[in-house]
C-alpha atoms as a PDB file:
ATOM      1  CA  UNK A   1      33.751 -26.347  53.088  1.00  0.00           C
ATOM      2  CA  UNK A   2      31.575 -29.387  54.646  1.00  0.00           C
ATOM      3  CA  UNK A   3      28.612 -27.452  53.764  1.00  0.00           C
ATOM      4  CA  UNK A   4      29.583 -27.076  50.250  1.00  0.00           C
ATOM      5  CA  UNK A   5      30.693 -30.730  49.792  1.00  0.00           C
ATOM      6  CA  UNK A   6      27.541 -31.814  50.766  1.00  0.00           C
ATOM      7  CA  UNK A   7      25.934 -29.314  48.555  1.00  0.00           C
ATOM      8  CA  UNK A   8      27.949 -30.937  45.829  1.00  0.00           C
ATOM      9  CA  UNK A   9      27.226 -34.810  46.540  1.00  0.00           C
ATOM     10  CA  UNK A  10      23.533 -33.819  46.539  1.00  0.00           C
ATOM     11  CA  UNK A  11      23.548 -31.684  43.295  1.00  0.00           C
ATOM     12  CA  UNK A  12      25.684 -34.755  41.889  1.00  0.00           C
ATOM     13  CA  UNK A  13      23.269 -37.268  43.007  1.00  0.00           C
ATOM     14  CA  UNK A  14      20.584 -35.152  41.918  1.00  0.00           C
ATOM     15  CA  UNK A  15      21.668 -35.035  38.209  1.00  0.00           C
ATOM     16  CA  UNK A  16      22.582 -38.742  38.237  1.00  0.00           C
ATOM     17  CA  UNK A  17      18.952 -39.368  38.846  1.00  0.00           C
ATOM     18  CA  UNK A  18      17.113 -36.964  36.081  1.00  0.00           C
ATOM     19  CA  UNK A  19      19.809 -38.527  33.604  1.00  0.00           C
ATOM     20  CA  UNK A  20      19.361 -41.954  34.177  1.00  0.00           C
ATOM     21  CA  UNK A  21      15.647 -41.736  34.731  1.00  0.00           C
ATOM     22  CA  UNK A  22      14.957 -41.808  31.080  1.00  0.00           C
ATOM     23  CA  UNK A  23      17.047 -44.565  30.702  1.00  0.00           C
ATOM     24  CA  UNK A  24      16.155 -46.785  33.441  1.00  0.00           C
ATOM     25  CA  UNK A  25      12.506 -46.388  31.864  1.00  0.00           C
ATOM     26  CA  UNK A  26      13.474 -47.017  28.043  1.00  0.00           C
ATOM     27  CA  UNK A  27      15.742 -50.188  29.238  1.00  0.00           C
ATOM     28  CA  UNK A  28      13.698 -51.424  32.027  1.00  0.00           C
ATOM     29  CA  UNK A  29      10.134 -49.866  32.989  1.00  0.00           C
ATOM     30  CA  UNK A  30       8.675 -49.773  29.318  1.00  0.00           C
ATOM     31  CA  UNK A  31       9.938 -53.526  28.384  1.00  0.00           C
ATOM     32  CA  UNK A  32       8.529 -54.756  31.357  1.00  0.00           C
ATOM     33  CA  UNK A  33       5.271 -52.896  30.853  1.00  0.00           C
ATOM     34  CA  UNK A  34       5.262 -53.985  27.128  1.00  0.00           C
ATOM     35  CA  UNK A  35       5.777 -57.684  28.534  1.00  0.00           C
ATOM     36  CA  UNK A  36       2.496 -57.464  30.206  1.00  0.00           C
ATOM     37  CA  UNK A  37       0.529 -56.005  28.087  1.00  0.00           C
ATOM     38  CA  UNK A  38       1.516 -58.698  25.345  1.00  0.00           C
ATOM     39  CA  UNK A  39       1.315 -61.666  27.916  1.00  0.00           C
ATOM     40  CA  UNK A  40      -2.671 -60.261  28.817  1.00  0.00           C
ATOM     41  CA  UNK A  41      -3.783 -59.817  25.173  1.00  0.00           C
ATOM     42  CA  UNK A  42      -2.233 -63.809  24.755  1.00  0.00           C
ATOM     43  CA  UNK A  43      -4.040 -64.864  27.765  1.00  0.00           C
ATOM     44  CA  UNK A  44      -7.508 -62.713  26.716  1.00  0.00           C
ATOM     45  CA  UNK A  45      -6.827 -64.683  23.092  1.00  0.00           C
ATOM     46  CA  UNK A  46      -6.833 -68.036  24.746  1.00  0.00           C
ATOM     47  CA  UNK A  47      -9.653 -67.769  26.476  1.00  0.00           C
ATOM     48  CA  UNK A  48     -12.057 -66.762  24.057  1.00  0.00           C
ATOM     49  CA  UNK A  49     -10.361 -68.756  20.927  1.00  0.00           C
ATOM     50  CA  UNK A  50     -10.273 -72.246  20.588  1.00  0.00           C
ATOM     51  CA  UNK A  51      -6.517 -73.239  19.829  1.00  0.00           C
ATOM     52  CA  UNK A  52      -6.979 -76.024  16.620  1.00  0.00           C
ATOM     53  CA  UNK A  53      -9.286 -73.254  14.283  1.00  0.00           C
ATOM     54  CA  UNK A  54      -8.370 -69.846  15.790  1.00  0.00           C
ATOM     55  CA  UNK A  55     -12.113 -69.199  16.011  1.00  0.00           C
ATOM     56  CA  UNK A  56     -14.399 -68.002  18.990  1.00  0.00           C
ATOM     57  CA  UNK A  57     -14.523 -70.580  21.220  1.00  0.00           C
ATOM     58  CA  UNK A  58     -17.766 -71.905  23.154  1.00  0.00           C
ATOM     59  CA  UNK A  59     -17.251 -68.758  25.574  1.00  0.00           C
ATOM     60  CA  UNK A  60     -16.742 -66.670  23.373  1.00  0.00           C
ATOM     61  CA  UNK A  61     -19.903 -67.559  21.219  1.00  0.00           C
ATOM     62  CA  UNK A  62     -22.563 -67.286  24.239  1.00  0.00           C
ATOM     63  CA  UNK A  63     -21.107 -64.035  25.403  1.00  0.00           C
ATOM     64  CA  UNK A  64     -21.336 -62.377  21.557  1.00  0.00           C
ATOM     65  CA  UNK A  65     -25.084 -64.604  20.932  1.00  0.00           C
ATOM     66  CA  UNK A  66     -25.957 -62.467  24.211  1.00  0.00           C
ATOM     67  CA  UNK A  67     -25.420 -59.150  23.440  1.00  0.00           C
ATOM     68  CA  UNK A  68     -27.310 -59.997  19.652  1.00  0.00           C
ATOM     69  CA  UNK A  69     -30.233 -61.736  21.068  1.00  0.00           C
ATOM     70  CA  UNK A  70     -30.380 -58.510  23.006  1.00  0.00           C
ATOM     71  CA  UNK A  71     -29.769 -56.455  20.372  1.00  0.00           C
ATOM     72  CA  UNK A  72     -32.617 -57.801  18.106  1.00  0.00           C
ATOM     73  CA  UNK A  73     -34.957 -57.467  20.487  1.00  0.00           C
ATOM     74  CA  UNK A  74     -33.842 -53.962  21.334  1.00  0.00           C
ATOM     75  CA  UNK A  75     -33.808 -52.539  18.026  1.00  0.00           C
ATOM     76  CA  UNK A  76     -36.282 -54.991  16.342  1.00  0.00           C
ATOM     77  CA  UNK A  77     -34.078 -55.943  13.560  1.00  0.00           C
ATOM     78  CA  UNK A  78     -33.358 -60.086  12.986  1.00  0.00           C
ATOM     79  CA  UNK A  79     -30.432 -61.546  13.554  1.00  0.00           C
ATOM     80  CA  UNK A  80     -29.942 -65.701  12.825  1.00  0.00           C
ATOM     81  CA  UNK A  81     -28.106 -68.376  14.295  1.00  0.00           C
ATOM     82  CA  UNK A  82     -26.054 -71.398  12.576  1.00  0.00           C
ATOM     83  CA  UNK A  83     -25.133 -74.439  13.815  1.00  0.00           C
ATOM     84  CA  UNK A  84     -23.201 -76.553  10.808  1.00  0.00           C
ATOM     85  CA  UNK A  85     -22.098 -79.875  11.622  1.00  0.00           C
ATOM     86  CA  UNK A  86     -19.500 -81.662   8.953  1.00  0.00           C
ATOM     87  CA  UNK A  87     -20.855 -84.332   7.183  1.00  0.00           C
ATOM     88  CA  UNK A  88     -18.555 -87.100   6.554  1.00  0.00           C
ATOM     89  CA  UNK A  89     -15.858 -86.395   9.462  1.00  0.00           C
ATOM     90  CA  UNK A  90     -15.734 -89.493  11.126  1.00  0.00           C
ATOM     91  CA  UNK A  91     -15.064 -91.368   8.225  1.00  0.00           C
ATOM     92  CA  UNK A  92     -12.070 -88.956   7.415  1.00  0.00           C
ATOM     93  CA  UNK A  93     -10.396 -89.427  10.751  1.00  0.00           C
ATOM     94  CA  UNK A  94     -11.052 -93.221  10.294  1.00  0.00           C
ATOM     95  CA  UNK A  95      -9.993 -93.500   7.138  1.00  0.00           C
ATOM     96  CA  UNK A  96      -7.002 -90.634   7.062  1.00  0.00           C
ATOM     97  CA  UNK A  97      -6.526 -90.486  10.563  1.00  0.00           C
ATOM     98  CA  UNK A  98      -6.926 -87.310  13.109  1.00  0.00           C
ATOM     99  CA  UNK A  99      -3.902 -85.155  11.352  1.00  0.00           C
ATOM    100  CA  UNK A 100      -6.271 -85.373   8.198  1.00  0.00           C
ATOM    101  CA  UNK A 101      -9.160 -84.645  10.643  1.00  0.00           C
ATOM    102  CA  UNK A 102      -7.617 -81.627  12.179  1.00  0.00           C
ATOM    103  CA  UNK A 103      -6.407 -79.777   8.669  1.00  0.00           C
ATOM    104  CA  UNK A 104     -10.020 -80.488   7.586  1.00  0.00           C
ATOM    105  CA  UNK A 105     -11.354 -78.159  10.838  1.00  0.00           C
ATOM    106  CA  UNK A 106      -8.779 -75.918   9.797  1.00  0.00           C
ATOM    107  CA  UNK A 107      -9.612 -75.374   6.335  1.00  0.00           C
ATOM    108  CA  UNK A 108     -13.893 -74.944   7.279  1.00  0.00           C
ATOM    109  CA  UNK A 109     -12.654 -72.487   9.541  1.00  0.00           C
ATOM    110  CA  UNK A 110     -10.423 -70.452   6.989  1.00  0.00           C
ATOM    111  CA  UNK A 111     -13.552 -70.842   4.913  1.00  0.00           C
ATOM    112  CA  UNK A 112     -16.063 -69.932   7.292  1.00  0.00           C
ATOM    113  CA  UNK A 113     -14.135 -66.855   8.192  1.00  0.00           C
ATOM    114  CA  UNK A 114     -13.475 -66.100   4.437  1.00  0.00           C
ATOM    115  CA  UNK A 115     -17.362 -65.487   3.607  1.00  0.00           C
ATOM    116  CA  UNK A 116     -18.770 -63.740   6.696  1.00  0.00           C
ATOM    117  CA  UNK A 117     -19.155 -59.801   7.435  1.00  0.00           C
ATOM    118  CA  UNK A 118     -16.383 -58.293   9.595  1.00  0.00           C
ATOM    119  CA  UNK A 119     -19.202 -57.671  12.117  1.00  0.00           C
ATOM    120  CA  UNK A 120     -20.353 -61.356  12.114  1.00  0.00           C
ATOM    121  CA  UNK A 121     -18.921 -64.243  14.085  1.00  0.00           C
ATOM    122  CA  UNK A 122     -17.683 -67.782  13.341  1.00  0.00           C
ATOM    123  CA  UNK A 123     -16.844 -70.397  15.950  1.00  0.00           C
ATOM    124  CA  UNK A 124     -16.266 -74.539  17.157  1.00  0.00           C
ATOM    125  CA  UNK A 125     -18.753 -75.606  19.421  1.00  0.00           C
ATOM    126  CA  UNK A 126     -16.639 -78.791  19.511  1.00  0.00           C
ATOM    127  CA  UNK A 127     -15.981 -81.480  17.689  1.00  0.00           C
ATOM    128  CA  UNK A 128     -17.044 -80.850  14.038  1.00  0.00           C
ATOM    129  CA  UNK A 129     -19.661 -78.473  14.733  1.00  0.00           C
ATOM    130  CA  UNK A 130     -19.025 -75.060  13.852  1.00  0.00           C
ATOM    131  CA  UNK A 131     -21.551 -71.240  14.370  1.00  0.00           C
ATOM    132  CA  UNK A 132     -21.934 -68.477  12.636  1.00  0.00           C
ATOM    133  CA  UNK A 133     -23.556 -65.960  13.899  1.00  0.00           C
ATOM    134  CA  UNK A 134     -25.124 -63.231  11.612  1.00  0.00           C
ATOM    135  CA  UNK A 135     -26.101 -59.611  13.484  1.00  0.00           C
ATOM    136  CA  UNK A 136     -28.906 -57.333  12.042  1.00  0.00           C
ATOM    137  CA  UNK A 137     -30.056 -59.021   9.113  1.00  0.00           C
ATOM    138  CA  UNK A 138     -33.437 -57.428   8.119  1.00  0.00           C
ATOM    139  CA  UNK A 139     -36.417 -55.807  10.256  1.00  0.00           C
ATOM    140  CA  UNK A 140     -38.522 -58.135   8.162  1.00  0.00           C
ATOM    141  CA  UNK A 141     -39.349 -61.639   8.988  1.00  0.00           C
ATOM    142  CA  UNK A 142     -39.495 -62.970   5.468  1.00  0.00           C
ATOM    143  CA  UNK A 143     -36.352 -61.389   3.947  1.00  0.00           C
ATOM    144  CA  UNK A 144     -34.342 -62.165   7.212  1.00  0.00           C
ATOM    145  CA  UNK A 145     -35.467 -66.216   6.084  1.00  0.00           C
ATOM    146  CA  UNK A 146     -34.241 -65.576   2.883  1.00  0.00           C
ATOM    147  CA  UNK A 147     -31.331 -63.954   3.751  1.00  0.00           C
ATOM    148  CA  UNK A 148     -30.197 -66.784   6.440  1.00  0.00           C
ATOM    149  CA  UNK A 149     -30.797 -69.548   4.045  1.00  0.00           C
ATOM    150  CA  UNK A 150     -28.475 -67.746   1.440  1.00  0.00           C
ATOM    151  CA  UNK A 151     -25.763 -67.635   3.757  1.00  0.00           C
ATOM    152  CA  UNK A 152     -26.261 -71.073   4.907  1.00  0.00           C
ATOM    153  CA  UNK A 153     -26.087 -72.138   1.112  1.00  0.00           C
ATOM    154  CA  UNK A 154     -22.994 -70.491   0.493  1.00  0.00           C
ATOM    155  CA  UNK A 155     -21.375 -72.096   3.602  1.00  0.00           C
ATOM    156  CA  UNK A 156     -22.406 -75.526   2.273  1.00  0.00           C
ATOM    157  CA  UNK A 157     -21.357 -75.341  -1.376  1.00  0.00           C
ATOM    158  CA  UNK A 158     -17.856 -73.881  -0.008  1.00  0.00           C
ATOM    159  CA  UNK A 159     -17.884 -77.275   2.851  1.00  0.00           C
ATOM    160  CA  UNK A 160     -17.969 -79.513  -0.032  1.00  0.00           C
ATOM    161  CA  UNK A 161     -14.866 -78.266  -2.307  1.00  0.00           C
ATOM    162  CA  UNK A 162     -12.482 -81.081  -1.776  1.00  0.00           C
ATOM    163  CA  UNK A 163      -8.734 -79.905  -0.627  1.00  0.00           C
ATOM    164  CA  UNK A 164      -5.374 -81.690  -0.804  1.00  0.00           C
ATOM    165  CA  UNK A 165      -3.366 -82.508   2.152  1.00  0.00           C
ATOM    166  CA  UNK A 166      -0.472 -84.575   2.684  1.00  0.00           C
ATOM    167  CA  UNK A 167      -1.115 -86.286  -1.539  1.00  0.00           C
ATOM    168  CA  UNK A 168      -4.515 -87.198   0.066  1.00  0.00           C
ATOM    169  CA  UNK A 169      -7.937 -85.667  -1.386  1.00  0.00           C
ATOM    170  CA  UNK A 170     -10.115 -84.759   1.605  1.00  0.00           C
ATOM    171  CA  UNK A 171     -13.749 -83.458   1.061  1.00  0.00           C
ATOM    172  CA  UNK A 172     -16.727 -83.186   3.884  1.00  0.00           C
ATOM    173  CA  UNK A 173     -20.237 -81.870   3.749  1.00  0.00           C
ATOM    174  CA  UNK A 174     -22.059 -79.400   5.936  1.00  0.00           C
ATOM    175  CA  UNK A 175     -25.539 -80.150   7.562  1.00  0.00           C
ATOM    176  CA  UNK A 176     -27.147 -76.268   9.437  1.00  0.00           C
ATOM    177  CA  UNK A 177     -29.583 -75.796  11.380  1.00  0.00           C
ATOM    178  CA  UNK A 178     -31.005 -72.209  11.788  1.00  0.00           C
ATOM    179  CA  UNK A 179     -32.605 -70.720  14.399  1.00  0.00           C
ATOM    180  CA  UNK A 180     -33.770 -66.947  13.591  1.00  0.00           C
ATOM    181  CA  UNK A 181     -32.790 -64.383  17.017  1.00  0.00           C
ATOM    182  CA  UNK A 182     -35.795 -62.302  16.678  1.00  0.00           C
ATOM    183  CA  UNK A 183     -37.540 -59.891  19.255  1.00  0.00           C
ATOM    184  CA  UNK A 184     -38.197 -62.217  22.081  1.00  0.00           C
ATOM    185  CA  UNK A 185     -35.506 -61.805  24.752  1.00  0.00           C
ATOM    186  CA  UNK A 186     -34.433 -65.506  24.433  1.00  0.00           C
ATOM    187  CA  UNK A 187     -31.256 -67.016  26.673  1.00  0.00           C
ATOM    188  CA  UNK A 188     -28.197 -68.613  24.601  1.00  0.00           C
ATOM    189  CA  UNK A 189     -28.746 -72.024  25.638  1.00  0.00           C
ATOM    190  CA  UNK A 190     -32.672 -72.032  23.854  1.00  0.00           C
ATOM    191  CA  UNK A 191     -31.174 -69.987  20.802  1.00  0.00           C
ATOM    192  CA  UNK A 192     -28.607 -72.768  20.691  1.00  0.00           C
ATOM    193  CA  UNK A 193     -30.381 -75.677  21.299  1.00  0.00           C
ATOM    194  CA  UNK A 194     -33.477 -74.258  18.652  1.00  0.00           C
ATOM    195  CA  UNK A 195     -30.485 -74.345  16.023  1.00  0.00           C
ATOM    196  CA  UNK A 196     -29.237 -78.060  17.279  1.00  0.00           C
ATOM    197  CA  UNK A 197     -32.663 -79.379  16.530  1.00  0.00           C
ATOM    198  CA  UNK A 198     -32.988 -77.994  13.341  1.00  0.00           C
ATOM    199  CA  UNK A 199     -29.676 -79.166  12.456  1.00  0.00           C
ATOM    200  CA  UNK A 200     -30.318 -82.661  13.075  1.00  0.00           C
ATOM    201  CA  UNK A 201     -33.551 -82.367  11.058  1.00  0.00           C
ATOM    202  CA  UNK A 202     -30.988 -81.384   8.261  1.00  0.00           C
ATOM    203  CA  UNK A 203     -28.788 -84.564   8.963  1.00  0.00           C
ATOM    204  CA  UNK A 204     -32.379 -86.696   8.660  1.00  0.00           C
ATOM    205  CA  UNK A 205     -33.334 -85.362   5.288  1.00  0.00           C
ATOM    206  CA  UNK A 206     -30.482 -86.772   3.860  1.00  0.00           C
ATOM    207  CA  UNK A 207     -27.591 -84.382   4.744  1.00  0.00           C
ATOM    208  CA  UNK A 208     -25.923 -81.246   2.933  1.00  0.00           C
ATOM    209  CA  UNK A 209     -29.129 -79.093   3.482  1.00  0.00           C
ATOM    210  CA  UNK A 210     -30.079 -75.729   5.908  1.00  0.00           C
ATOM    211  CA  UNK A 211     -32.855 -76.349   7.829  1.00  0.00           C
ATOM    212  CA  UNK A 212     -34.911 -73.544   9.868  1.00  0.00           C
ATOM    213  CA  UNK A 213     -36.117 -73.932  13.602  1.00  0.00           C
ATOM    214  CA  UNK A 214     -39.961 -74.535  13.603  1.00  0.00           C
END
């Protein structure tokens, strides 16, 4: 009779657990799990995303401008860099103040983003100065120029449409500098500092223009 007791409270015990296994995973191992998951794809997004524009942040832009400088040289095909500064900020955030300020940053970005390739990238530096950063453009010099500067012009003539915000009429230009990623194994702090140079070459000509890295 012990025997079989025992036999019973283990069968018993036994069943309890494979029917409330299922259930202690559906109610308590699988939200937990989900929990994570979501909580390391926020804190992945955070790091790599600035938090005013929900572009690529400066981290984010060196580690993609590494694996395309690489890439061009690799496979020979041109890739460009563009640094676009806002022309016209300061005096927004003077004259509007920094709310004004911010939903201009927000708007270039939903533009930027608006008029690249999916495989492309768009990011804030800082400040008012915004990259794109076009992959595989041409395997020839000449057309990858032409190419760049066409892109640059469309992200200038889209800087200057004036918006609305809060009754207020807000409008900026865009100076870029371009710096072409060819086949030279180049690191991101050259590629980046060729297109700063260039850009401020733009600003000196008398603003709203793309100017190449010579």
């Amino acid at each position: 009779f012990e025997m079989n007791t025992f036999s019973e409270a283990a069968l018993d015990v036994t069943l309890l657990a494979a029917l409330s296994a299922p259930s202690i995973y559906i109610w308590v191992i699988k939200p937990f799990v989900n929990a994570r998951d979501e909580a390391l794809v926020q804190i992945s997004h955070l790091a790599f995303t600035d938090p005013l524009t929900q572009l690529a942040n400066r981290r984010h832009l060196l580690k993609h401008l590494e694996r395309v400088i690489a890439s061009s040289a690799r496979h020979k095909i041109y890739g460009a860099l563009l640094v676009i500064d806002l022309d016209g900020f300061k005096l927004v955030n003077d004259v509007h103040g920094h709310d004004a300020g911010d939903a201009v940053l927000v708007e270039i970005a939903k533009r930027f983003v608006s008029s690249i390739r999916s495989e492309d990238v768009a990011g804030r530096l800082g400040g008012d100065e915004f990259v794109v950063l076009v992959d595989h453009i041409d395997i020839d010099k000449h057309n990858a120029n032409d190419k760049a500067l066409r892109i640059a012009d469309k992200l200038i003539n889209l800087a200057k449409i004036p918006f609305e915000f809060n009754g207020k009429t807000l409008q900026v230009g865009a100076s870029i500098g371009i710096s072409l990623l060819g086949f030279e194994h180049l690191d991101t702090d050259a590629a980046i500092n060729k297109a700063d140079i260039a850009m401020y070459r733009a600003k000196k000509t008398g603003k709203g223009h793309a100017v190449f890295f010579d």
